[in-house]
C-alpha atoms as a PDB file:
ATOM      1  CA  UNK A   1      -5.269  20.571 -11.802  1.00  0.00           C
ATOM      2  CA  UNK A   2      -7.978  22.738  -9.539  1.00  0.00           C
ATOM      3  CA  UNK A   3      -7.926  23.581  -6.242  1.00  0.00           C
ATOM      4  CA  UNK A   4     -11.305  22.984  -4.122  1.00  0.00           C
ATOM      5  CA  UNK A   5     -12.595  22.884  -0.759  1.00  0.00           C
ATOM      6  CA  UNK A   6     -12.528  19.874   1.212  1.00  0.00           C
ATOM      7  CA  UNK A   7     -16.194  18.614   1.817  1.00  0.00           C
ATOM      8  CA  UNK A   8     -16.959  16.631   5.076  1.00  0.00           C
ATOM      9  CA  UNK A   9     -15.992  13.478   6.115  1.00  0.00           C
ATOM     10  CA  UNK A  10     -18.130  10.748   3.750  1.00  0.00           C
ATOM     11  CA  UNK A  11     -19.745  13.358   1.750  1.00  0.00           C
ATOM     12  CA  UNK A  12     -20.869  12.055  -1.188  1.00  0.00           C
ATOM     13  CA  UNK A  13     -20.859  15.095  -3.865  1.00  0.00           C
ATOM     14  CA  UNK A  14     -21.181  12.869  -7.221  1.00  0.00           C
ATOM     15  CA  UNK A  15     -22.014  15.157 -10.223  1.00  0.00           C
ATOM     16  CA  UNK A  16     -21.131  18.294  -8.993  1.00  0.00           C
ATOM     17  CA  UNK A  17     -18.087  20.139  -9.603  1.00  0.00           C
ATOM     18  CA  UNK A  18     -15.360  18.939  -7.720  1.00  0.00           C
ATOM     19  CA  UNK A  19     -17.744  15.841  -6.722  1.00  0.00           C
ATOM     20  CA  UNK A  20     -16.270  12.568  -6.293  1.00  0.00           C
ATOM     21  CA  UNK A  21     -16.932   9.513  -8.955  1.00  0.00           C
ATOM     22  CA  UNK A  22     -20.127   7.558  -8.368  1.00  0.00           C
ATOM     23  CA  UNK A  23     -19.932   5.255  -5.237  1.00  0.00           C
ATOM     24  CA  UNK A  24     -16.929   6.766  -4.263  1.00  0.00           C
ATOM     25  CA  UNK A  25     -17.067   8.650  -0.755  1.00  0.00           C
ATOM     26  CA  UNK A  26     -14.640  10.974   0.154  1.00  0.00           C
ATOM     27  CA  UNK A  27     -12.999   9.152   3.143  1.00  0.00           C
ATOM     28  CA  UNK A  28     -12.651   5.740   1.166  1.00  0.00           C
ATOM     29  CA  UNK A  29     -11.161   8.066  -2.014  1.00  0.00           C
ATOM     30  CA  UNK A  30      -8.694   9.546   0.846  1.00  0.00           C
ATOM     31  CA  UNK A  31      -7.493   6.491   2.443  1.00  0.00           C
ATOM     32  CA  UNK A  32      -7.072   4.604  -0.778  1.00  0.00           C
ATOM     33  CA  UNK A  33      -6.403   6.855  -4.025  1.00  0.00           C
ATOM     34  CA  UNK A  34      -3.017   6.972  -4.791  1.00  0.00           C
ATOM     35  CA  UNK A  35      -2.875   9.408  -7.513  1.00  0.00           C
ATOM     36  CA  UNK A  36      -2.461   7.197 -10.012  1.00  0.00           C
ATOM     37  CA  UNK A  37      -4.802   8.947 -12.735  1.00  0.00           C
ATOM     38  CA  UNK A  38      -6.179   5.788 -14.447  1.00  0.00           C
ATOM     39  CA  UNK A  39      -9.780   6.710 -13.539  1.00  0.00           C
ATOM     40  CA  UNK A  40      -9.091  10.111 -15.777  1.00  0.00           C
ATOM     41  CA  UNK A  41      -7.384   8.399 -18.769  1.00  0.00           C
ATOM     42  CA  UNK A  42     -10.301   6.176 -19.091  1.00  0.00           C
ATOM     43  CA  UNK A  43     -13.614   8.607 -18.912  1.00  0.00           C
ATOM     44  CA  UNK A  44     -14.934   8.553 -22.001  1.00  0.00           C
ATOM     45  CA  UNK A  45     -17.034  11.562 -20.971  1.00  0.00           C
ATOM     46  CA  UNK A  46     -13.663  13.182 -19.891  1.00  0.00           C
ATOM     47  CA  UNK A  47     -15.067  14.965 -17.009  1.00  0.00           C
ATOM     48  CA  UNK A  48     -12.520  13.552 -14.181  1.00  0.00           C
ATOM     49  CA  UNK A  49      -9.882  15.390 -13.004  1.00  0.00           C
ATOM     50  CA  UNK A  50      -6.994  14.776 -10.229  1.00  0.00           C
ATOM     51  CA  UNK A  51      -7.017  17.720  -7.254  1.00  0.00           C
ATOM     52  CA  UNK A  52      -4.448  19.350  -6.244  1.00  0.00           C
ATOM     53  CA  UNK A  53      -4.315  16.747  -3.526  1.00  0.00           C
ATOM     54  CA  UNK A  54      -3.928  13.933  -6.942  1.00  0.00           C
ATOM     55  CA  UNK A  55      -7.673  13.078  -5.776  1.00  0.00           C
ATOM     56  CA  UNK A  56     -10.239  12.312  -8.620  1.00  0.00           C
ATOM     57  CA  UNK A  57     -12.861  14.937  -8.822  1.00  0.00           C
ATOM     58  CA  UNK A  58     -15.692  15.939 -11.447  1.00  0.00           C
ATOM     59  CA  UNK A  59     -14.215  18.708 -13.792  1.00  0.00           C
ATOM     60  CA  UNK A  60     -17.993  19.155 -15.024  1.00  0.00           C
ATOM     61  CA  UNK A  61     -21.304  18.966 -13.323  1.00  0.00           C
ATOM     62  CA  UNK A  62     -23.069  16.776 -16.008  1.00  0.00           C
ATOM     63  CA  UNK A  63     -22.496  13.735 -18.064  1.00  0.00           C
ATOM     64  CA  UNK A  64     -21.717  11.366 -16.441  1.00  0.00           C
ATOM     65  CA  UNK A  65     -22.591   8.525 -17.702  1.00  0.00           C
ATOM     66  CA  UNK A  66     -22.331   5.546 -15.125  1.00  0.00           C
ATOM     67  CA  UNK A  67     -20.227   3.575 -17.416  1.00  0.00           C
ATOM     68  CA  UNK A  68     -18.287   2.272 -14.222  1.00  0.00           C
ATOM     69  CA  UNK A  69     -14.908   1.991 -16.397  1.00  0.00           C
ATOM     70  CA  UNK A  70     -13.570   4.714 -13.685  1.00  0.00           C
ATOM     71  CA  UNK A  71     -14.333   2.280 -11.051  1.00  0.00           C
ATOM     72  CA  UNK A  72     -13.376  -1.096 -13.290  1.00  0.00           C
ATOM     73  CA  UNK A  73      -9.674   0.597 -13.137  1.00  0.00           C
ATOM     74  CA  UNK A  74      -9.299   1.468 -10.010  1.00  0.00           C
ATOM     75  CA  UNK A  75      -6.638  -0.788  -8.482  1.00  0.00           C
ATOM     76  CA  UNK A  76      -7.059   0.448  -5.564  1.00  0.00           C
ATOM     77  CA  UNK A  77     -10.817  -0.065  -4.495  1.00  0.00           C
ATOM     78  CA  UNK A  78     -11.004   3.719  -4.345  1.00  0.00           C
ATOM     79  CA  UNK A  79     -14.040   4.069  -6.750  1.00  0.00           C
ATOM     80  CA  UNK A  80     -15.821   1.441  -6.141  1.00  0.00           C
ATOM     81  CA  UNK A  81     -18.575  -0.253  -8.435  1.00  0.00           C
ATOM     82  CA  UNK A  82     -21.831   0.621  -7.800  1.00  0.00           C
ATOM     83  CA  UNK A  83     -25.291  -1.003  -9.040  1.00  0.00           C
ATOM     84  CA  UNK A  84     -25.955   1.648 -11.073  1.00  0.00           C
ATOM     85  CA  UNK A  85     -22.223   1.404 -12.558  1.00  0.00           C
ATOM     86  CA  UNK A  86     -22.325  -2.568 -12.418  1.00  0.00           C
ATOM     87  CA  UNK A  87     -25.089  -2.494 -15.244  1.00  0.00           C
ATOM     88  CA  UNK A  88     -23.248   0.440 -16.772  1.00  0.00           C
ATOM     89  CA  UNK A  89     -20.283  -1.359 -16.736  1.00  0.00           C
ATOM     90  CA  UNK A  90     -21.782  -4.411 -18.663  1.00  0.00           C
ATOM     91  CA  UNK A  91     -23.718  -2.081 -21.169  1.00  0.00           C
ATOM     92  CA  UNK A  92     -20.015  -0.816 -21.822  1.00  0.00           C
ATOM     93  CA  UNK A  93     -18.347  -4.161 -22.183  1.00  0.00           C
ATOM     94  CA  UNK A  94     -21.250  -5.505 -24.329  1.00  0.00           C
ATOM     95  CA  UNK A  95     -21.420  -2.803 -26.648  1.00  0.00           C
ATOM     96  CA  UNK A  96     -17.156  -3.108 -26.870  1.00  0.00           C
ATOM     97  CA  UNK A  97     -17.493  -6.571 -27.623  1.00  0.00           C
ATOM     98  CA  UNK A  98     -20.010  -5.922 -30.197  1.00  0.00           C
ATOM     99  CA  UNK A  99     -18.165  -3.188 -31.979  1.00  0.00           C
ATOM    100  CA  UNK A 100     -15.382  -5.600 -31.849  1.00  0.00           C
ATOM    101  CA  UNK A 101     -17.602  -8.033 -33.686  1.00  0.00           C
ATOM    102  CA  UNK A 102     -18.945  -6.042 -36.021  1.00  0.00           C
ATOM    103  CA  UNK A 103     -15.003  -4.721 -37.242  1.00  0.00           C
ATOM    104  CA  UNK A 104     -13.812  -8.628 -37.983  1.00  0.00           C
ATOM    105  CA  UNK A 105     -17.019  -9.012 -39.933  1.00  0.00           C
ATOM    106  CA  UNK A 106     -15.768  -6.070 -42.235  1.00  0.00           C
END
């Protein structure tokens, strides 16, 4: 864990360090996280990181990739899904599916 400042109220600080997830906002990740860490086990880019507060933050400033798996896991509605993470979310499950596809065919 890392220990940052608090930005203000709403501030959206995606890809920065210690920036939220994409579409996530900093009083929605407040009320709602709950610590649970699923959003970090599932980054394939492995840039998320809970605060010291067990808040998801970036651990990196770049590379994200808008897969929006962070956000598909989020029970909680903490990180939500995003346009830009909506179409990376299907690029993700499409290309899944198709790796998936192309192993049975082996």
């Amino acid at each position: 864990m890392f220990e940052i400042q608090d930005p203000p109220e709403e501030t959206r600080l995606t890809g920065r360090v210690g920036g939220l997830p994409p579409g996530a906002t900093y009083l929605g990740v407040r009320e709602s996280c709950v610590g649970c860490g699923d959003c970090v086990e599932v980054c394939p880019s492995d840039l998320l990181r809970l605060d010291a507060d067990g808040l998801p933050r970036f651990a990196e400033a770049l590379g994200c990739g808008l897969c929006g798996l962070c956000a598909d896991v989020c029970a909680q509605g903490a990180i939500p899904l995003t346009p830009a993470t909506r179409r990376g979310l299907d690029r993700t499950m499409r290309l899944e599916r198709e790796a998936e596809a192309t192993l049975r065919a082996l």
